[in-house]
N, C-alpha and C. Protein backbone atom coordinates (compact mmCIF):
# COMPACT_ATOMS: atom_id res chain seq x y z
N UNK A 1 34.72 -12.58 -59.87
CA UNK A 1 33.64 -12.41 -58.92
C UNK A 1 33.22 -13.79 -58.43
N UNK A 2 32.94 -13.69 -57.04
CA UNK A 2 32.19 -15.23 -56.68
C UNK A 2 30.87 -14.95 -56.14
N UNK A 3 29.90 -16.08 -56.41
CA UNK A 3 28.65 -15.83 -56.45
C UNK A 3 28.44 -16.90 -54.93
N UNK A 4 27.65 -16.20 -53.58
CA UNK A 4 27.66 -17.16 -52.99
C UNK A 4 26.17 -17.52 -52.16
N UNK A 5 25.47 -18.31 -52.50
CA UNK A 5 24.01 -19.18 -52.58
C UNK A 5 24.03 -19.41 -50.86
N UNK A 6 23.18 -19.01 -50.03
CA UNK A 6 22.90 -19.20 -49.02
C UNK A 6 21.60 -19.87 -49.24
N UNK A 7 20.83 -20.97 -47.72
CA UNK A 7 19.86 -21.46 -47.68
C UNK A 7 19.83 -21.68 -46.06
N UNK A 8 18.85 -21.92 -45.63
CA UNK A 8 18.83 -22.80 -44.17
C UNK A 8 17.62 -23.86 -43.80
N UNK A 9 18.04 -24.47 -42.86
CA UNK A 9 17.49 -25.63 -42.73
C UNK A 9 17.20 -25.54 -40.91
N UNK A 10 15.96 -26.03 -40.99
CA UNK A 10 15.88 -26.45 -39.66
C UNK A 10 14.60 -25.14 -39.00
N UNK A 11 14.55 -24.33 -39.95
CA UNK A 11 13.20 -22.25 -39.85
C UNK A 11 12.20 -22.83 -39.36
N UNK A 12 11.49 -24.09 -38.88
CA UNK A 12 10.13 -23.93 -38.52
C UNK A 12 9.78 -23.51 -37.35
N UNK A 13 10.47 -23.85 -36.82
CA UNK A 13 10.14 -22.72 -35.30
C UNK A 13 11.27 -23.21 -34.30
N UNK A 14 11.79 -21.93 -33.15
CA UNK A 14 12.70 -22.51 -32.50
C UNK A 14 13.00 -23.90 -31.22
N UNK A 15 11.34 -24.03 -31.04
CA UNK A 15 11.42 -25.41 -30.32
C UNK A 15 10.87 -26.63 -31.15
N UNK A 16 11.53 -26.30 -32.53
CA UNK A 16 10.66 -27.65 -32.74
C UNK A 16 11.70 -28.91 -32.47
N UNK A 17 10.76 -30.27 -32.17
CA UNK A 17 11.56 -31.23 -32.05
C UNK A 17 12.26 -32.00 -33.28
N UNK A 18 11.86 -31.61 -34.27
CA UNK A 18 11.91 -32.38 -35.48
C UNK A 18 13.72 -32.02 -36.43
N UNK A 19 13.52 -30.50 -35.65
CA UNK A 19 14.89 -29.78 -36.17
C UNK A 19 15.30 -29.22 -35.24
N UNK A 20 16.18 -30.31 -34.32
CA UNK A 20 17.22 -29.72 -33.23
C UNK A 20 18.03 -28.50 -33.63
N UNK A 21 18.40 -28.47 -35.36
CA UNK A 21 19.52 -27.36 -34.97
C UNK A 21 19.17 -26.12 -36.07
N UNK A 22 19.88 -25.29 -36.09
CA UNK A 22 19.12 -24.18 -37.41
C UNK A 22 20.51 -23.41 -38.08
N UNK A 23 20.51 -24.47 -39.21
CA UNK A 23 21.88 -24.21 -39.88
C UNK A 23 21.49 -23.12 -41.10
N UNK A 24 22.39 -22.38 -41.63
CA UNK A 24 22.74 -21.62 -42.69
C UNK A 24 23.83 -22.07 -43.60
N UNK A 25 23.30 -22.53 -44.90
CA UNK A 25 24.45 -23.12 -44.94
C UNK A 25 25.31 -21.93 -46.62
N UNK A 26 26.12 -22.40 -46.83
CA UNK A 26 26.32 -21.42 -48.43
C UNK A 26 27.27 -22.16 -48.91
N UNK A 27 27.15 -22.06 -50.22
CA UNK A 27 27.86 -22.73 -51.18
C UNK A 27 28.55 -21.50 -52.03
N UNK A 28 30.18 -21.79 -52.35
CA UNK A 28 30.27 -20.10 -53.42
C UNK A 28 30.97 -20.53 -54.40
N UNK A 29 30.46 -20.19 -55.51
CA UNK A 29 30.89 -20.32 -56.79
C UNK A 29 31.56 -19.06 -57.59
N UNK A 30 32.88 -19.37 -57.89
CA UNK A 30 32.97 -18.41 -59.33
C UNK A 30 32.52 -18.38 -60.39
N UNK A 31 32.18 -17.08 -60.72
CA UNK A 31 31.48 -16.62 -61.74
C UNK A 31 31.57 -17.55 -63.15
N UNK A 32 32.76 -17.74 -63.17
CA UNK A 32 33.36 -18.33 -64.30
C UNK A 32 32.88 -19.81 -64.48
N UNK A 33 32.95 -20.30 -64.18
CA UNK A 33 32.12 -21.35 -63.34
C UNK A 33 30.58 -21.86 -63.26
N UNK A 34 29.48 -20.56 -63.26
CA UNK A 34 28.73 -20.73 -63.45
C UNK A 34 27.56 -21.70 -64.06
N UNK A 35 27.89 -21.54 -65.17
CA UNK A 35 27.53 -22.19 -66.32
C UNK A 35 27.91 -23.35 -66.76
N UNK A 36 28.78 -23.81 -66.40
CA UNK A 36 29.21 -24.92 -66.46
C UNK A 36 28.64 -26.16 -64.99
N UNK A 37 28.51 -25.16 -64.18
CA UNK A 37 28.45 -26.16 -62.73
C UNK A 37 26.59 -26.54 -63.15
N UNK A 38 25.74 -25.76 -63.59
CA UNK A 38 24.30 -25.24 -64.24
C UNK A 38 24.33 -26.36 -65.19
N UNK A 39 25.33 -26.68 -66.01
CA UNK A 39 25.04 -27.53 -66.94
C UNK A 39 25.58 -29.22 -66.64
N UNK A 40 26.19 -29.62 -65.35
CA UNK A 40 26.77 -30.40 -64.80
C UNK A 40 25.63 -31.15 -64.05
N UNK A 41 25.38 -29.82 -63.19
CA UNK A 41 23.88 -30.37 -61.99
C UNK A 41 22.90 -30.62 -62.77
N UNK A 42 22.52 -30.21 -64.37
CA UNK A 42 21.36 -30.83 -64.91
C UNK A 42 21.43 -32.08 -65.92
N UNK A 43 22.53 -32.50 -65.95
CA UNK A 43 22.71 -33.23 -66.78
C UNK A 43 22.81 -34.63 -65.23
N UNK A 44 22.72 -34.67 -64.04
CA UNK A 44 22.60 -35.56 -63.26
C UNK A 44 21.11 -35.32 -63.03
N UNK A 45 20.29 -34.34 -63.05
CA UNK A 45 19.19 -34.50 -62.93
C UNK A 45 18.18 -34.69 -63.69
N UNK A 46 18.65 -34.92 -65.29
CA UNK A 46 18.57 -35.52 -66.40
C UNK A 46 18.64 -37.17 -66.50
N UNK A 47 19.71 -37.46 -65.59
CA UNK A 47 19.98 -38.66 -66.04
C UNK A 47 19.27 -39.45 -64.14
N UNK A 48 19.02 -38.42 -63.84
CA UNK A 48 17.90 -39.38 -62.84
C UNK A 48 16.69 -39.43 -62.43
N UNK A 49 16.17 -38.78 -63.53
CA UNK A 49 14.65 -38.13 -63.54
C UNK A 49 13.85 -39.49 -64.65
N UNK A 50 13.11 -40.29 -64.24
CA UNK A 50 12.71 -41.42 -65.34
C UNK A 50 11.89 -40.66 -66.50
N UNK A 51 12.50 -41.38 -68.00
CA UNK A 51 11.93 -40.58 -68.93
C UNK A 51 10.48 -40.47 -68.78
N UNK A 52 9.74 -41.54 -68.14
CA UNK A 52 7.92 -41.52 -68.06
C UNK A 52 7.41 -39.98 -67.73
N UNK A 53 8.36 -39.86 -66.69
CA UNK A 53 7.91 -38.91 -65.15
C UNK A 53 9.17 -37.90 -66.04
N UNK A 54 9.70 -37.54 -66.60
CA UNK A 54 10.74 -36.06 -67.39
C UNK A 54 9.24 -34.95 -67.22
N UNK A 55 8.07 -35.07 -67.97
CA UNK A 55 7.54 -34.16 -68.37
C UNK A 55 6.88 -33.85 -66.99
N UNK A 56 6.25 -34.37 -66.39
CA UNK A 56 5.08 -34.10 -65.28
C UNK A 56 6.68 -33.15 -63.98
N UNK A 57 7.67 -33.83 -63.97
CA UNK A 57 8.52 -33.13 -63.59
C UNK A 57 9.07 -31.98 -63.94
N UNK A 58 9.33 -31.51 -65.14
CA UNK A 58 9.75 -30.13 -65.79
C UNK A 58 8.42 -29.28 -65.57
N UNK A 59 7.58 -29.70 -65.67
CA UNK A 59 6.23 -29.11 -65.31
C UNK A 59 5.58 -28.27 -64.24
N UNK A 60 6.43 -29.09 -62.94
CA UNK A 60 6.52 -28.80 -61.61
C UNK A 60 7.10 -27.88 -61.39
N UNK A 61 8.51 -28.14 -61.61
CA UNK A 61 9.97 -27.76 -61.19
C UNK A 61 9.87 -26.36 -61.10
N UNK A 62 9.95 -25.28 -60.19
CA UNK A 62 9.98 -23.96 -59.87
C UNK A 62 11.31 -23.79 -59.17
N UNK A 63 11.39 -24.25 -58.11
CA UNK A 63 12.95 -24.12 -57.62
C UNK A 63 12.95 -25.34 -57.22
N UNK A 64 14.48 -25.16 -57.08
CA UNK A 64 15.14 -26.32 -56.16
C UNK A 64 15.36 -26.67 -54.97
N UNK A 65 14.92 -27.45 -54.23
CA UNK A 65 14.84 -27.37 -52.57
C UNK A 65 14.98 -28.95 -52.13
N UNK A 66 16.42 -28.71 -52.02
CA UNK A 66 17.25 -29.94 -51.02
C UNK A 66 16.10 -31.40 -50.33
N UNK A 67 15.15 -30.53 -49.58
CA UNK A 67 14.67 -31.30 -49.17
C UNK A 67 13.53 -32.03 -49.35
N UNK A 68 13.03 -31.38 -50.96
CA UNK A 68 12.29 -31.87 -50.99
C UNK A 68 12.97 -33.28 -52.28
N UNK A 69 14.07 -32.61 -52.51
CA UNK A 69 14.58 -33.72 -53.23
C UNK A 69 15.06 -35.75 -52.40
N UNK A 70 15.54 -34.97 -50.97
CA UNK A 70 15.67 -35.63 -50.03
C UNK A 70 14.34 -36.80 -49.59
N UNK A 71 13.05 -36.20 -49.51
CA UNK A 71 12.33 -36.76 -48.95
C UNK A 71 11.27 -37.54 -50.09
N UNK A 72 11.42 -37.06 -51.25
CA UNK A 72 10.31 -36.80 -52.78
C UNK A 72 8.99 -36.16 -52.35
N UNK A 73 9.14 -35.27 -52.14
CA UNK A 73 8.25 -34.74 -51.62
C UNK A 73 8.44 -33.38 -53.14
N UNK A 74 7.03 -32.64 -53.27
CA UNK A 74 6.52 -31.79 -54.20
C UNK A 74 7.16 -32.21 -55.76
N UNK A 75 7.84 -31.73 -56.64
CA UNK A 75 8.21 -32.24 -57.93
C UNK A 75 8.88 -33.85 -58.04
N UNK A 76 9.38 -34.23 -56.94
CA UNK A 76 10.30 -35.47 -56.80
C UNK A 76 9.36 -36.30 -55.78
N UNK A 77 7.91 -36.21 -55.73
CA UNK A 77 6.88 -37.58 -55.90
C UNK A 77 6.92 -38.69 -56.56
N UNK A 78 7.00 -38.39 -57.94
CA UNK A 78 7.23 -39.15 -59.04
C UNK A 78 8.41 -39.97 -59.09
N UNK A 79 9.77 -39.38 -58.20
CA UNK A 79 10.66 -39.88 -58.94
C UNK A 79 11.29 -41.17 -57.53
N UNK A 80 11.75 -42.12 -57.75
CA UNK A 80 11.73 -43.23 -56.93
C UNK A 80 13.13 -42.44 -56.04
N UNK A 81 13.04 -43.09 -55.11
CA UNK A 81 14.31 -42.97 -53.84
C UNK A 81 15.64 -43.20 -54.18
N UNK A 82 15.45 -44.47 -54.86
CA UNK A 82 17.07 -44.38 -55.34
C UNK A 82 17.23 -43.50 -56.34
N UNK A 83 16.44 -43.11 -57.22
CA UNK A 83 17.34 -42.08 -58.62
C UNK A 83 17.37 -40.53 -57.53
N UNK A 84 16.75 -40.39 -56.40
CA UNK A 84 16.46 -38.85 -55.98
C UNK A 84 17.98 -39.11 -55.24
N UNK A 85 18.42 -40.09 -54.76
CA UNK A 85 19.92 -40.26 -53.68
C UNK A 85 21.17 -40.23 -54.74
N UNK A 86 20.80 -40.92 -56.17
CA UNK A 86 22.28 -40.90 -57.58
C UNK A 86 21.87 -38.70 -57.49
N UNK A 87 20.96 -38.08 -57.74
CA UNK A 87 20.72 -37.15 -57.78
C UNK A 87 21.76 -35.98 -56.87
N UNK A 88 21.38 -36.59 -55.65
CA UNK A 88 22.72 -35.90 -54.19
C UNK A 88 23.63 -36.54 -54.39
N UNK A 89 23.84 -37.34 -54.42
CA UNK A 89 25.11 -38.04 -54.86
C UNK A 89 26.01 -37.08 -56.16
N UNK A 90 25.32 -37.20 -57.08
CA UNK A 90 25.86 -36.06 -58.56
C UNK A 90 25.89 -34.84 -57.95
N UNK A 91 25.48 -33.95 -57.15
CA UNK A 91 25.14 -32.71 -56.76
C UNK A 91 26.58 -32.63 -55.96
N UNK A 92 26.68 -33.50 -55.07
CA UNK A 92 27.84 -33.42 -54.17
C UNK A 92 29.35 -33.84 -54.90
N UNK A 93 29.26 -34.73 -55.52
CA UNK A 93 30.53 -35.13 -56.52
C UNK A 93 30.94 -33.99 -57.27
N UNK A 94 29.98 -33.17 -57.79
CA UNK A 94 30.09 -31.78 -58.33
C UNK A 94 30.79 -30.82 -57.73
N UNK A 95 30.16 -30.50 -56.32
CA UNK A 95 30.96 -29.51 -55.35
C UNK A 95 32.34 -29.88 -55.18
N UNK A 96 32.28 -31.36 -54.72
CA UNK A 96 33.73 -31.98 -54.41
C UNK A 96 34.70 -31.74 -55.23
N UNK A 97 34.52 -31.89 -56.80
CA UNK A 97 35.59 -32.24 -57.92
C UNK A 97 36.20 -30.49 -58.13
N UNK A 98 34.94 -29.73 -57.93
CA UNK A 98 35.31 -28.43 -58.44
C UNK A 98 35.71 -27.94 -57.23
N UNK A 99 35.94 -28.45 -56.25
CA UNK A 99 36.60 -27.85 -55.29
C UNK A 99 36.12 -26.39 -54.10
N UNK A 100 34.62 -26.12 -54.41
CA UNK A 100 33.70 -25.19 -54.07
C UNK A 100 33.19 -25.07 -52.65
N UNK A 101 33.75 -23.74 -52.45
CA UNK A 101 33.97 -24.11 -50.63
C UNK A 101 32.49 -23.55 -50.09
N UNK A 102 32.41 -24.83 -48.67
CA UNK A 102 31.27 -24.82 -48.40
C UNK A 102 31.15 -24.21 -46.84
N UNK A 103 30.43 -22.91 -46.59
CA UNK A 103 30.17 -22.27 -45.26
C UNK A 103 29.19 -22.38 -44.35
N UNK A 104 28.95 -22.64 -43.30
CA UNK A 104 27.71 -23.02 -42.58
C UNK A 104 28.45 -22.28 -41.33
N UNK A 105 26.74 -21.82 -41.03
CA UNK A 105 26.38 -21.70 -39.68
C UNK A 105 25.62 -22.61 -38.65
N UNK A 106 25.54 -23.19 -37.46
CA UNK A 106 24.70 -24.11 -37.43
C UNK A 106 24.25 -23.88 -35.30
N UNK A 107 23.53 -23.74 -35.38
CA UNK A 107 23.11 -23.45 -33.63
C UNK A 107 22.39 -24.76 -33.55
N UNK A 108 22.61 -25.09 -31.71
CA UNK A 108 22.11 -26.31 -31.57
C UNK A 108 20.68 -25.42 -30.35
N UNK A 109 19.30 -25.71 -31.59
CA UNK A 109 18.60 -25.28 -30.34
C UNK A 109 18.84 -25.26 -28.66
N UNK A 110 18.40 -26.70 -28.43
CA UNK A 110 18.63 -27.33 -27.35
C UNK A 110 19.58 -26.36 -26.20
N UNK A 111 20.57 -26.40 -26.53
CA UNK A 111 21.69 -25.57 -25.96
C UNK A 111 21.73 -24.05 -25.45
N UNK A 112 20.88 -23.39 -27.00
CA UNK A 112 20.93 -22.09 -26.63
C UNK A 112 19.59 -21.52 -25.64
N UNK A 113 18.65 -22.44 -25.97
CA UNK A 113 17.61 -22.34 -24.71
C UNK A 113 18.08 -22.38 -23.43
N UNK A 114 19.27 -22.75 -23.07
CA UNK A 114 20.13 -23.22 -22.02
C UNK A 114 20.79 -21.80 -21.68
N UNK A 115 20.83 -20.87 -22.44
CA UNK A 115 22.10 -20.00 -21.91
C UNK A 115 21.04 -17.81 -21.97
N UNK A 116 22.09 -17.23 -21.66
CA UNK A 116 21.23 -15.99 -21.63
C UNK A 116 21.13 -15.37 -22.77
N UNK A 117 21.05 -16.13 -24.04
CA UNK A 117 20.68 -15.13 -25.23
C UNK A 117 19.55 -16.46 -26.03
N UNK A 118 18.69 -17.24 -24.68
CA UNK A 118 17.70 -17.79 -25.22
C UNK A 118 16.29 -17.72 -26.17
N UNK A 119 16.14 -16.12 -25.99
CA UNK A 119 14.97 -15.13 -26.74
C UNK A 119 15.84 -15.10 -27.90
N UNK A 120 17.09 -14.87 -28.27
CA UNK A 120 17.67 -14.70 -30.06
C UNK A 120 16.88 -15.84 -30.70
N UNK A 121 16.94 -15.49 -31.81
CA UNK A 121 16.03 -16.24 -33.05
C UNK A 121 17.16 -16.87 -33.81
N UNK A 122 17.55 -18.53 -33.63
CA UNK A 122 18.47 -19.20 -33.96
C UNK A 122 18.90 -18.97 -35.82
N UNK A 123 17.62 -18.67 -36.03
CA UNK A 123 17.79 -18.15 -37.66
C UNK A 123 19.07 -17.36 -37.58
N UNK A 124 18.72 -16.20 -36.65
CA UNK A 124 19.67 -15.07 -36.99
C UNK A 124 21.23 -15.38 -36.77
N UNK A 125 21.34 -16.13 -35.63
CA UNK A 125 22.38 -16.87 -34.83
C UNK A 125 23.21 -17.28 -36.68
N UNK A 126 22.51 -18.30 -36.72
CA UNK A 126 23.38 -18.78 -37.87
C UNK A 126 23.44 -18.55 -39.02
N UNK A 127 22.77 -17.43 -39.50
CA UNK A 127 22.94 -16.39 -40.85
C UNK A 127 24.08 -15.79 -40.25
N UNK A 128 24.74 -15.06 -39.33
CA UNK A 128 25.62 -14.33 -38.52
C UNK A 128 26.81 -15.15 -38.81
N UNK A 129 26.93 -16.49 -38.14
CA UNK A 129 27.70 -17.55 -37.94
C UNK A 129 27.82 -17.35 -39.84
N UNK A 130 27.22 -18.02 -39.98
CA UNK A 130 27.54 -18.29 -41.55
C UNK A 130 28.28 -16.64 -42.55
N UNK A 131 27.72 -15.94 -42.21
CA UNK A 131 28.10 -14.64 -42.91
C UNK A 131 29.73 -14.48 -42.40
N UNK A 132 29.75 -14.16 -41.23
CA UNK A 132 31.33 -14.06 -40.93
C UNK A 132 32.33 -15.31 -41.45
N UNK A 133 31.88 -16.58 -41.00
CA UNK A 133 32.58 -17.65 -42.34
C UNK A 133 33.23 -17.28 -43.14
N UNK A 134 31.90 -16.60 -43.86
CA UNK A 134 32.09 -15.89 -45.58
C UNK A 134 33.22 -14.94 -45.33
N UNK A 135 33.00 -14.09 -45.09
CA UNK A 135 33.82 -12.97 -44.78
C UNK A 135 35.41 -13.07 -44.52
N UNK A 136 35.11 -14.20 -43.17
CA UNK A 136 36.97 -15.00 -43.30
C UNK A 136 37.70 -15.37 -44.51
N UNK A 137 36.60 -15.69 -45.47
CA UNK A 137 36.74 -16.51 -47.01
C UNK A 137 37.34 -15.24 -47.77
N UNK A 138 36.31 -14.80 -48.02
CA UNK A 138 36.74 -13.66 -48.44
C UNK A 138 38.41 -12.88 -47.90
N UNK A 139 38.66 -12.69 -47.03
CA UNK A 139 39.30 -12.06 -46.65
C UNK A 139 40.79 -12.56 -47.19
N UNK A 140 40.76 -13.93 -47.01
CA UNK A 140 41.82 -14.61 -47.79
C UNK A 140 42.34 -14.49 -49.39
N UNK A 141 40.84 -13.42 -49.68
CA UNK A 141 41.48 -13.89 -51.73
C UNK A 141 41.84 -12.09 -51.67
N UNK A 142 41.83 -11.96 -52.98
CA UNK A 142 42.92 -10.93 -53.84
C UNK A 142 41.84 -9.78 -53.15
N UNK A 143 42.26 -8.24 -53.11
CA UNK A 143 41.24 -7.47 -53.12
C UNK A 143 40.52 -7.13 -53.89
N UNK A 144 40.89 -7.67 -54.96
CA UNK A 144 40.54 -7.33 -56.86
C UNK A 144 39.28 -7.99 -57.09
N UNK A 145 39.00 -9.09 -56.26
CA UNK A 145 37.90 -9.75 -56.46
C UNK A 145 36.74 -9.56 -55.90
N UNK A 146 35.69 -9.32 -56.58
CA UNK A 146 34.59 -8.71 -56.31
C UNK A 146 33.27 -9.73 -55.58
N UNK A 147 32.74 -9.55 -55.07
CA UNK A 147 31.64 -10.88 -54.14
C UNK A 147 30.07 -10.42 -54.18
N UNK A 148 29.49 -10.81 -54.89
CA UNK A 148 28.12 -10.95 -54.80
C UNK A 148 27.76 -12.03 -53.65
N UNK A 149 26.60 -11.65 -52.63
CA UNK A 149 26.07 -12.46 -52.13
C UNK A 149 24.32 -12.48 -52.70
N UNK A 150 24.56 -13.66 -53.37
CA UNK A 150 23.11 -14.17 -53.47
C UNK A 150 21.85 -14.68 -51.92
N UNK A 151 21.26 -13.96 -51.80
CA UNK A 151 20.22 -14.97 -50.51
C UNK A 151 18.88 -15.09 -50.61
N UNK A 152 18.83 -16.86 -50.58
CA UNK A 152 17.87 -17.20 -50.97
C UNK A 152 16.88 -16.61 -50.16
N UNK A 153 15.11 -16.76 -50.40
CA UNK A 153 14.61 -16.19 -49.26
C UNK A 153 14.52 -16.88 -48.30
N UNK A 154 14.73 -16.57 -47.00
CA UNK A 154 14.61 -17.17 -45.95
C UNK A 154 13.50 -17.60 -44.72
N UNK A 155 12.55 -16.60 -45.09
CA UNK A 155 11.49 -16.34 -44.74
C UNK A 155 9.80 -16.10 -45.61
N UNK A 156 9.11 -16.82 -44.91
CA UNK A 156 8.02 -16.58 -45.66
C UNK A 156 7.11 -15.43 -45.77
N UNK A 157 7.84 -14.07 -45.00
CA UNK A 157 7.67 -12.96 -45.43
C UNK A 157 8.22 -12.00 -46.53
N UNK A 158 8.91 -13.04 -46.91
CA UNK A 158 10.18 -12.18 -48.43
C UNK A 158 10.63 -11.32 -47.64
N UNK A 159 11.82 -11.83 -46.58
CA UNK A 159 12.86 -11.33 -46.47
C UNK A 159 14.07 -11.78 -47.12
């Protein structure tokens, strides 16, 4: 079975200037796999979390969110710029080594304001984009193999 983690970037609204584009992105893991990739990604976020700041951080920590790791923003206040970048750095060396294929959808606002399906909600655009990805992916392995899609929530209505 492969387990596959969707997220997107860019949801605050469709003209904002700040996020030209509104990607979906997914990461898919085998099952098998799991636990090991779980114990890989914490042992880099172990080793870049300063022991002072470990506790006030485990404390925080509810989920994980890219960007706030990106910016230190909410649990990763505490933690300085360079250990939050060894952090993506370990996260991505991870995907890379294990070979874990990565799907995105990605609309360029700008553009689609430009054309006659300017009222679509770029969200949807590239959950779509990104889902069929998947699906191509899929389509390539055994029929035997079974696919959970995990999705994160996407919306601040719990959808």
């Amino acid at each position: 079975m492969f387990l596959a983690y969707m997220d997107d970037s860019g949801s605050s609204s469709p003209g904002d200037k700040k996020s030209p584009f509104q990607i979906v992105g997914c990461i898919i893991v085998p099952d098998v796999r799991f636990r090991d990739i779980e114990t890989i990604a914490g042992i880099g976020l172990d080793a870049n979390v300063p022991d002072d700041k470990f506790d006030e951080f485990t404390e925080k920590f509810i989920e994980f969110k890219g960007t706030d790791l990106y910016w230190g923003h909410d649990v990763w206040t505490s933690v300085p710029q360079e250990n939050r970048f060894k952090t993506i750095h370990h996260l991505l060396r991870v995907v890379a080594r294990l070979e874990l294929p990565v799907i995105y959808g990605a609309v360029d606002k700008k553009k689609l304001e430009d054309t006659n399906y300017s009222s679509a909600n770029p969200l949807d655009i590239a959950f779509k984009l990104c889902a069929r990805g998947i699906e191509k992916w899929m389509q390539e392995k055994p029929p035997e193999k079974i696919f959970a899609c995990l999705l994160q929530t996407i919306t601040k209505t719990g959808m």
